[in-house]
C-alpha atoms as a PDB file:
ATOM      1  CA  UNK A   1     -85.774  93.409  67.592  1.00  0.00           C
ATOM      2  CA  UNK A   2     -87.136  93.177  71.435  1.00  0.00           C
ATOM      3  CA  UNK A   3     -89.653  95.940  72.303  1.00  0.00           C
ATOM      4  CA  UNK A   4     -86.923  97.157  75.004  1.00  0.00           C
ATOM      5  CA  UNK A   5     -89.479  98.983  77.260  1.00  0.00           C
ATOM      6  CA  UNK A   6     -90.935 100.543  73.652  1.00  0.00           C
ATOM      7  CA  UNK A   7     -87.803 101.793  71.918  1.00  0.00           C
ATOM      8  CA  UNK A   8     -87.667  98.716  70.217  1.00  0.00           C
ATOM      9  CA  UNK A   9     -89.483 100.134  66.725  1.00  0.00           C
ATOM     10  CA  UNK A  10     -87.854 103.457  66.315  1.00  0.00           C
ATOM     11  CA  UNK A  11     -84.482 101.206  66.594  1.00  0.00           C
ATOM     12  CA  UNK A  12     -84.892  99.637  64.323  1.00  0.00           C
ATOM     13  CA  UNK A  13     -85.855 102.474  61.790  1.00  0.00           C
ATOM     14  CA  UNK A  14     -82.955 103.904  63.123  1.00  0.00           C
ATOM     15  CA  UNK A  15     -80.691 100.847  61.937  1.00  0.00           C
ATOM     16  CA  UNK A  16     -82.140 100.796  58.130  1.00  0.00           C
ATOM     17  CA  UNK A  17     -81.326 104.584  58.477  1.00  0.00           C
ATOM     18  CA  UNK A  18     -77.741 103.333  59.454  1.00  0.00           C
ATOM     19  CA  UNK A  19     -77.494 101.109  56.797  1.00  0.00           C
ATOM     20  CA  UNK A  20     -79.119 103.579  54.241  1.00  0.00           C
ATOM     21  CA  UNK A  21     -76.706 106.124  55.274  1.00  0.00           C
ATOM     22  CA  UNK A  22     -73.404 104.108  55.412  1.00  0.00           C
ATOM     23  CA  UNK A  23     -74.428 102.505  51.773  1.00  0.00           C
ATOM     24  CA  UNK A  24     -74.988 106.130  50.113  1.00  0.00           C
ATOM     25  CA  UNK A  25     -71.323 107.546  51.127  1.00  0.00           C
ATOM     26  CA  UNK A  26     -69.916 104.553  50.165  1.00  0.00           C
ATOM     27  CA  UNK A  27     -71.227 105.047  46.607  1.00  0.00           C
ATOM     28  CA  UNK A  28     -70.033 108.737  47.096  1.00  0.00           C
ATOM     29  CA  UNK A  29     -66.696 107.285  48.376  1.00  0.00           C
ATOM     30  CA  UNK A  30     -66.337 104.789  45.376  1.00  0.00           C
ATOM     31  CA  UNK A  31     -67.158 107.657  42.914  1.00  0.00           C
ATOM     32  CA  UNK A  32     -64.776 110.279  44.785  1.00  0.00           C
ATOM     33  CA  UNK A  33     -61.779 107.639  44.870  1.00  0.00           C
ATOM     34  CA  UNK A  34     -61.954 107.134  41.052  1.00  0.00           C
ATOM     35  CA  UNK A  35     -61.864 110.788  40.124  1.00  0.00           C
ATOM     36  CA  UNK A  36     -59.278 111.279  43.016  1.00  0.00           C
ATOM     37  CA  UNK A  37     -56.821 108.435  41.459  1.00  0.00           C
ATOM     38  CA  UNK A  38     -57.678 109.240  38.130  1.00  0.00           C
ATOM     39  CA  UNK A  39     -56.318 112.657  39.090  1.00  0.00           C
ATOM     40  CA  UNK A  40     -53.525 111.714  40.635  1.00  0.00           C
ATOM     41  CA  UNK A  41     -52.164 109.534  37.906  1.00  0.00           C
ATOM     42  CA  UNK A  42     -53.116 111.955  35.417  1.00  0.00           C
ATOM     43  CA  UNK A  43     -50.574 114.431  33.383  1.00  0.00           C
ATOM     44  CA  UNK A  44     -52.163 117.112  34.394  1.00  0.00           C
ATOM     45  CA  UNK A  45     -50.172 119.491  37.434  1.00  0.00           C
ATOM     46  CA  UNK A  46     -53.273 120.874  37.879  1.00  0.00           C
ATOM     47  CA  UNK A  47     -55.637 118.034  38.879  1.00  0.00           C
ATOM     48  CA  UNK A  48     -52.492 116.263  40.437  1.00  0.00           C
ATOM     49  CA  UNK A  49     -52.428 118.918  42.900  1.00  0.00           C
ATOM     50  CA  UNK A  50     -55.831 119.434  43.447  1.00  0.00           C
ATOM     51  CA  UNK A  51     -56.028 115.477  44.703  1.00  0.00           C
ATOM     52  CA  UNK A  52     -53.225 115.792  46.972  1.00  0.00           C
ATOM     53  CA  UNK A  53     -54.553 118.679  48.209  1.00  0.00           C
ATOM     54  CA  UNK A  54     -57.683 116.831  48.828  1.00  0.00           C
ATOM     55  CA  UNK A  55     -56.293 113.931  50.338  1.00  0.00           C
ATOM     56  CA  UNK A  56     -54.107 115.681  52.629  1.00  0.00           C
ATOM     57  CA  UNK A  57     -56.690 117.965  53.731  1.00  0.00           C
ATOM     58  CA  UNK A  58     -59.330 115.371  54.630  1.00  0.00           C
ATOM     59  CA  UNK A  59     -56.881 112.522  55.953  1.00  0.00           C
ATOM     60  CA  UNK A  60     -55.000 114.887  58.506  1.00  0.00           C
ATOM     61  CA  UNK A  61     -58.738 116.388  60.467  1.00  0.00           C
ATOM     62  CA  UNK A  62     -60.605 114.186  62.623  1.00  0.00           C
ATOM     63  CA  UNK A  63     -64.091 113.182  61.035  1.00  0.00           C
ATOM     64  CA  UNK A  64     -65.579 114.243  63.975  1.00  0.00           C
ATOM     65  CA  UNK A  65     -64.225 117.598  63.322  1.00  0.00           C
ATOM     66  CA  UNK A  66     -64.742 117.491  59.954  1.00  0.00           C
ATOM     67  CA  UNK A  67     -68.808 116.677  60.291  1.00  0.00           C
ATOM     68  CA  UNK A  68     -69.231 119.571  63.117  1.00  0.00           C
ATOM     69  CA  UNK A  69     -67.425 122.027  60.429  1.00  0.00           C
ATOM     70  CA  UNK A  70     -69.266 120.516  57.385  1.00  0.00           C
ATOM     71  CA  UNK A  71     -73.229 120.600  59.248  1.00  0.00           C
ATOM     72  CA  UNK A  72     -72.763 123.830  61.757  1.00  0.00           C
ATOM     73  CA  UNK A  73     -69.967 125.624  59.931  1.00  0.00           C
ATOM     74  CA  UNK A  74     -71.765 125.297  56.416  1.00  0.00           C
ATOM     75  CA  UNK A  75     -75.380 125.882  57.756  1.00  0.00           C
ATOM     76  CA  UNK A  76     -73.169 129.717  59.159  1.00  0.00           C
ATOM     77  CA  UNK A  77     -71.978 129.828  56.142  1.00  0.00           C
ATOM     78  CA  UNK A  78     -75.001 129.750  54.105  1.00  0.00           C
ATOM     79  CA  UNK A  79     -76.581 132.291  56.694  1.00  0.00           C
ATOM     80  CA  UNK A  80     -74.429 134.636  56.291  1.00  0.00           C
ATOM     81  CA  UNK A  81     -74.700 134.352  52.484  1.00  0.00           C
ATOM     82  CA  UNK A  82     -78.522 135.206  52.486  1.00  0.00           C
ATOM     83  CA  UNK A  83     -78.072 137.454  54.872  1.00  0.00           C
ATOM     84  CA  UNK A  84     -75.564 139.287  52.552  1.00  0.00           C
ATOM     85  CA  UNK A  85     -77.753 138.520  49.216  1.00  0.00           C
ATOM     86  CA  UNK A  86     -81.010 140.033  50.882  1.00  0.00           C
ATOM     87  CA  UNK A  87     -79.429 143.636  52.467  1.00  0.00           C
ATOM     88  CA  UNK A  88     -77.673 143.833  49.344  1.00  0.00           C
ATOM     89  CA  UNK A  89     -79.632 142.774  46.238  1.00  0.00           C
ATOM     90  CA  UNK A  90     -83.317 142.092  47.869  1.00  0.00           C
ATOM     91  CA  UNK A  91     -82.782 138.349  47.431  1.00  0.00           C
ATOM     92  CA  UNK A  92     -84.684 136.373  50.151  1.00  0.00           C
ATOM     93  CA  UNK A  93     -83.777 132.738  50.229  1.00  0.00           C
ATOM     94  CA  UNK A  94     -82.740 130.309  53.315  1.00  0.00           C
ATOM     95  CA  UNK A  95     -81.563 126.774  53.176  1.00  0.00           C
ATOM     96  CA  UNK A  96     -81.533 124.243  56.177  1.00  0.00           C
ATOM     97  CA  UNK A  97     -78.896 121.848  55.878  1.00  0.00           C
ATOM     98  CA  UNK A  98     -80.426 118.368  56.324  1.00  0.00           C
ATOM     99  CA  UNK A  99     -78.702 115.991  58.777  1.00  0.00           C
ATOM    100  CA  UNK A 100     -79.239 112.797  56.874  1.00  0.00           C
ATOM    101  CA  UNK A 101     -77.816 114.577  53.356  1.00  0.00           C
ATOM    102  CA  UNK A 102     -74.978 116.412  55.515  1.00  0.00           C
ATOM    103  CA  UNK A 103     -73.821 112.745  57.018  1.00  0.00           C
ATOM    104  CA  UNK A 104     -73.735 111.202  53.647  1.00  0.00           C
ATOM    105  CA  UNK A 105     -71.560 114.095  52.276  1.00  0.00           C
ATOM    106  CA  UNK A 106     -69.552 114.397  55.266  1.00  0.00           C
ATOM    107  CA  UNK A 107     -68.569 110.623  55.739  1.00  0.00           C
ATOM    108  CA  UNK A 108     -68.557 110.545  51.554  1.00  0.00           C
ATOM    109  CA  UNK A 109     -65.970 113.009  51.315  1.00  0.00           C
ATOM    110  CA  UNK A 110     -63.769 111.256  54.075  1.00  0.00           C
ATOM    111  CA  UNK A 111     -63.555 107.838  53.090  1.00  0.00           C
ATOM    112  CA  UNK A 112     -63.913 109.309  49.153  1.00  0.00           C
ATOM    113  CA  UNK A 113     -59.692 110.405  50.288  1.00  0.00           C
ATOM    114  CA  UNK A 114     -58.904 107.055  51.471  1.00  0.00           C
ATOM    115  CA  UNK A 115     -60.085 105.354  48.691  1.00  0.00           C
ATOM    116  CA  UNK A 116     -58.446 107.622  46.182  1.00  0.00           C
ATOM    117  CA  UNK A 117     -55.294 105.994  47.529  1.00  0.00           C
ATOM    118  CA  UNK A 118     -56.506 102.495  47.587  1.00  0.00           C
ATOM    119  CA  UNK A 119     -57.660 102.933  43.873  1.00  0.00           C
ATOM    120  CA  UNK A 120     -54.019 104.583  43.212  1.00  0.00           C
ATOM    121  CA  UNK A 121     -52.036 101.632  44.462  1.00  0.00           C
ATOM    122  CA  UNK A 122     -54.081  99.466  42.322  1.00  0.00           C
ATOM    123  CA  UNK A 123     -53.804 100.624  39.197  1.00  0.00           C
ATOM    124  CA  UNK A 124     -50.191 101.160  39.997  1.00  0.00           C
ATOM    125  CA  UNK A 125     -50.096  97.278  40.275  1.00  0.00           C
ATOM    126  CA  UNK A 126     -51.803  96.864  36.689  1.00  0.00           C
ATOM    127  CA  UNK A 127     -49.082  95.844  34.617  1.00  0.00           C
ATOM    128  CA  UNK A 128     -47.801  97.625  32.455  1.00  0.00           C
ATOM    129  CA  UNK A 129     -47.845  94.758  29.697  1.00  0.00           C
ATOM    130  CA  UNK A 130     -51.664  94.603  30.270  1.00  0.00           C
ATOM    131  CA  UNK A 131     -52.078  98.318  28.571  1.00  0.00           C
ATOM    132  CA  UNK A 132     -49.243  98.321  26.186  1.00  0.00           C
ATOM    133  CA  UNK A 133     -51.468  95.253  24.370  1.00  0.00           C
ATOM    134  CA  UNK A 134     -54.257  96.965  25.232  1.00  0.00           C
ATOM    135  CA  UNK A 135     -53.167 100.034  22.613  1.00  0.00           C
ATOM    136  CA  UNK A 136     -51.742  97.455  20.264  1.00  0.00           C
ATOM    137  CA  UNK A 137     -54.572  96.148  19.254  1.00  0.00           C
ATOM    138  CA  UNK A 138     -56.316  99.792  19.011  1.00  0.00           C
ATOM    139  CA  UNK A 139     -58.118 100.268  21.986  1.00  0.00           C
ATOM    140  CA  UNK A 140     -58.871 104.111  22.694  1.00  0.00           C
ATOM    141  CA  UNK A 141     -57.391 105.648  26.204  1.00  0.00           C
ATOM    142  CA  UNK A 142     -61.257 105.138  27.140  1.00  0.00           C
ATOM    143  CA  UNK A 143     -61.391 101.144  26.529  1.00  0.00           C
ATOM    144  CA  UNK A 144     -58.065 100.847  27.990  1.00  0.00           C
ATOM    145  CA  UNK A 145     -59.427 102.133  31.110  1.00  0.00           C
ATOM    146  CA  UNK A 146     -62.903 100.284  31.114  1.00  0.00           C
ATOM    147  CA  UNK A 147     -62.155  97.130  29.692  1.00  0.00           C
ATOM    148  CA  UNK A 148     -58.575  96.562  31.177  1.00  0.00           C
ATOM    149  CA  UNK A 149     -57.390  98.574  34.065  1.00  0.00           C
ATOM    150  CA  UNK A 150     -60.375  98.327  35.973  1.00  0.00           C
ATOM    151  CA  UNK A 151     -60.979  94.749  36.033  1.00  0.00           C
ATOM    152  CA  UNK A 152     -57.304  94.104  36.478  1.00  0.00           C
ATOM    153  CA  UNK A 153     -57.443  97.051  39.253  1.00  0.00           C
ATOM    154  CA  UNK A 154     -60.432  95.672  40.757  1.00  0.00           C
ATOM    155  CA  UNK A 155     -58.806  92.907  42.204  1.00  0.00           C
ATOM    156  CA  UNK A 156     -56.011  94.483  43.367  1.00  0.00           C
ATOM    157  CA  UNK A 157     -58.452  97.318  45.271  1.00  0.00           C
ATOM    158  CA  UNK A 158     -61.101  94.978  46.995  1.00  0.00           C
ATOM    159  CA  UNK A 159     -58.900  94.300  50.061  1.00  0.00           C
ATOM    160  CA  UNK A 160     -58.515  98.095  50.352  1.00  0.00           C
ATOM    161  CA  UNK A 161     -62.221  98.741  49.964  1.00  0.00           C
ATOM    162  CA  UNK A 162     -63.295  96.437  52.139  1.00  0.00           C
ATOM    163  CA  UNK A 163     -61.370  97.646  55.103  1.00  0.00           C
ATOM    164  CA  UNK A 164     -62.747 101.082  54.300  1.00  0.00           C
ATOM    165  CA  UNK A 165     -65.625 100.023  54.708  1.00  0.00           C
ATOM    166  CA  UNK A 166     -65.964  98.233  57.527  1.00  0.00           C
ATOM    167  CA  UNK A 167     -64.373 101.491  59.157  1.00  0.00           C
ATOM    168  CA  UNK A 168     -67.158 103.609  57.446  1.00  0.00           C
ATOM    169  CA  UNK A 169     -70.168 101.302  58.726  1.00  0.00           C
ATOM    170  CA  UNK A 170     -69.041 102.363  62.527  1.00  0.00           C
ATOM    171  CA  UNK A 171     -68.071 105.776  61.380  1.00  0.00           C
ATOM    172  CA  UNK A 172     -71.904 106.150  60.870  1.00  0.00           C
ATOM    173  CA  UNK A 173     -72.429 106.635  64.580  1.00  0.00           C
ATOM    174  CA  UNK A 174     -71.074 109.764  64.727  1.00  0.00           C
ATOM    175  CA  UNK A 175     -74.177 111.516  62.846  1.00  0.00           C
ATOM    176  CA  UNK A 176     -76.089 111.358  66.038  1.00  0.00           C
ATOM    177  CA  UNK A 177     -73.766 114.242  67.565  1.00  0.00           C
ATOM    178  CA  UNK A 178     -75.532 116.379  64.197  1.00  0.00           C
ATOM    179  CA  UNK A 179     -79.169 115.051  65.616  1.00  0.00           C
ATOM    180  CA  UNK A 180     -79.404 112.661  62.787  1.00  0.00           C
ATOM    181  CA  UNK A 181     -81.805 110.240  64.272  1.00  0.00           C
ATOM    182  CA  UNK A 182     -80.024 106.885  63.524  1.00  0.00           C
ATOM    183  CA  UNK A 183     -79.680 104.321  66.407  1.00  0.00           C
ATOM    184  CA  UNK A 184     -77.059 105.374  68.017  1.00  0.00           C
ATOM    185  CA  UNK A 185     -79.299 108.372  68.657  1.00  0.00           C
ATOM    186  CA  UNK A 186     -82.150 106.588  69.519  1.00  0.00           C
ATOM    187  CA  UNK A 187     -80.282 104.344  71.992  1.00  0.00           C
ATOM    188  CA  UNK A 188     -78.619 107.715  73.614  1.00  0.00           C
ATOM    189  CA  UNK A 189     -82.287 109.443  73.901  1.00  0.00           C
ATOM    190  CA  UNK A 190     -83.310 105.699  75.690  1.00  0.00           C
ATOM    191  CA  UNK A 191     -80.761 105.714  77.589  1.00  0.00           C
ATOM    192  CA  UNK A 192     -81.509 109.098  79.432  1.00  0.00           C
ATOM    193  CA  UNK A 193     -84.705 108.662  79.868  1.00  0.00           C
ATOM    194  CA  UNK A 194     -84.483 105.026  81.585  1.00  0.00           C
ATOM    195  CA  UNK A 195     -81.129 105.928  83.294  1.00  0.00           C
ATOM    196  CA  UNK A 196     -80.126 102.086  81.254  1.00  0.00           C
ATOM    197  CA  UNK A 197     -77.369 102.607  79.641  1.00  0.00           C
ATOM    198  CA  UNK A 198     -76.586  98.584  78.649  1.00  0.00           C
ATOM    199  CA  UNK A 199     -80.138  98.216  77.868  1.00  0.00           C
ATOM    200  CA  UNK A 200     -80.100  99.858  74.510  1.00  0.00           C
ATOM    201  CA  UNK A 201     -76.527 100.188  73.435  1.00  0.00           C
ATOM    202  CA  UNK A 202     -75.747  96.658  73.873  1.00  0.00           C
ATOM    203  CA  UNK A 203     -78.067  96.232  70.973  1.00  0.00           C
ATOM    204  CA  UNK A 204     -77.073  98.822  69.258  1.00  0.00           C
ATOM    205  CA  UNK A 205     -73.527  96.957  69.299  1.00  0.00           C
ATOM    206  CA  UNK A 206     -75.306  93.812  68.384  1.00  0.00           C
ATOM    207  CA  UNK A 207     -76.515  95.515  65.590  1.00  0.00           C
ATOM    208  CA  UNK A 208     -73.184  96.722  64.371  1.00  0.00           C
ATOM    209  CA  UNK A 209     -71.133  93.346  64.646  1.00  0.00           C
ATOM    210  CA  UNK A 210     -73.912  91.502  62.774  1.00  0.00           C
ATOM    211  CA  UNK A 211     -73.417  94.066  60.140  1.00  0.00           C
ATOM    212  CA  UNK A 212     -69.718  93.899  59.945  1.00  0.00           C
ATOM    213  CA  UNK A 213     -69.710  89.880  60.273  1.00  0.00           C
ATOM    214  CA  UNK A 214     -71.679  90.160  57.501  1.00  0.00           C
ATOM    215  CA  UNK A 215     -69.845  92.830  55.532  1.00  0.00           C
ATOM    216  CA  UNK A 216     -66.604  90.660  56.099  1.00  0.00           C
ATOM    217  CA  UNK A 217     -68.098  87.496  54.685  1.00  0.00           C
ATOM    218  CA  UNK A 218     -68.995  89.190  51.413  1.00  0.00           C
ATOM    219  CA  UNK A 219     -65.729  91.127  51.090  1.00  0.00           C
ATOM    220  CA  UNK A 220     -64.324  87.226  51.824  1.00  0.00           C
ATOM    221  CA  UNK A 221     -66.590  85.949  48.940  1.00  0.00           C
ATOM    222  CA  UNK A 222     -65.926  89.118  46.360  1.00  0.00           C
ATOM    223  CA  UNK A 223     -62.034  88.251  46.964  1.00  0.00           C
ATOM    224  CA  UNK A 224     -62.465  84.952  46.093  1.00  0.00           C
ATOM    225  CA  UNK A 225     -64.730  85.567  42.950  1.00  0.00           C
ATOM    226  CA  UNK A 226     -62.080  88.480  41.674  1.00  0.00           C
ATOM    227  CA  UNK A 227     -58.674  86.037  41.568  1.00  0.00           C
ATOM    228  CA  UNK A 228     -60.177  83.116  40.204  1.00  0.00           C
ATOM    229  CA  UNK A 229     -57.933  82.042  37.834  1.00  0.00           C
ATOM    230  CA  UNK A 230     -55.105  83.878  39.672  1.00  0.00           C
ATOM    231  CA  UNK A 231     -51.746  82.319  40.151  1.00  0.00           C
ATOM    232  CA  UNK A 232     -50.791  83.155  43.590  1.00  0.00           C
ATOM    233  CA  UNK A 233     -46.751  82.894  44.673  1.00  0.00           C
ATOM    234  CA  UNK A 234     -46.034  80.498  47.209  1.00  0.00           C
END
């Protein structure tokens, strides 16, 4: 990256902190989405509505909103928690919320709702023929699951997965408003003090388009390796 009057250096720690960031809450995301379709598709009232409730919850508030209440509404929370704990019972204990661990939650727990519904649709889409031989031949509920409906719901899923996250890459840029100091902050801070705008979040943009041109050219790739063998209708 250019030196761009100094500010060159710190972004481009803060794009590996980008990237770090945006590949953690997509694991959290992944893992979220299972347990929220499992849950969903389960027999269980309970869990069922515990999903929905999740799902609704997280898909109808803004993420901005969501990562202000998360960050400053949590780190309140937790205050007033050792407040209470110390006049009450003597306990003295205080925990900072960290920006970098607050983002990955945050941006988990959103996209972790829109992939429970991705995951949902695509085990809908297993057929049904697929487990019924499955449990023929004696597979447990727990081989079913691992050895044929998530392959088979794999492929149905990627599309889904990949346009989540390509959103969550550039939702990433919304941790500098919590003073996470990714690029986006960096090139803000620059910005101010050189009164040049274009000079640093051009890059910055750069920097995001080269990682979703990349991003789509592996989702293009995973597509391809996932339906080989795959009849598709004219």
């Amino acid at each position: 990256m250019l030196d761009l009057k100094g500010y060159g250096p710190s972004l481009l720690e803060g794009a590996f902190v980008t990237i770090e960031l945006a590949l953690l809450s997509l694991l959290l995301a992944l893992t979220l989405g299972l347990l929220g379709a499992s849950a969903k598709l389960s027999g269980n009232p309970v869990l069922r509505g515990l999903a929905a409730t999740y799902t609704t919850l997280v898909r109808g508030v803004p993420d901005l909103v969501m990562m202000l209440l998360f960050y400053y509404g949590g780190q309140v929370t937790v205050n007033m928690l050792s407040d209470y704990l110390y006049y009450q019972y003597g306990i003295d204990f205080f925990f900072q919320f960290d920006p970098f661990i607050s983002g990955v939650t945050t941006i988990g727990l959103i996209f972790g709702a829109y992939m429970t519904e991705t995951f949902r649709g695509a085990f809908l889409a297993v057929e049904t023929g697929q487990i019924e031989a499955a449990r023929a031949y004696g597979f447990t509920r727990w081989h079913t699951f691992r050895r044929v409906m998530v392959p088979q719901m794999l492929r149905h899923a990627l599309p889904g997965i990949g346009n989540n996250w390509q959103v969550l890459l550039k939702t990433t840029a919304l941790v500098s408003i919590i003073g996470l100091t990714d690029m986006v902050r960096v090139a803000e801070q620059a910005a101010k003090a050189e009164r040049m705008p274009f000079h640093f979040f051009i890059p910055v943009a750069a920097v995001y388009l080269t990682l979703t041109a990349c991003s789509e050219l592996l989702i293009h790739w995973l597509n391809k390796r996932a339906n080989v063998g795959v009849t598709r209708e004219s």
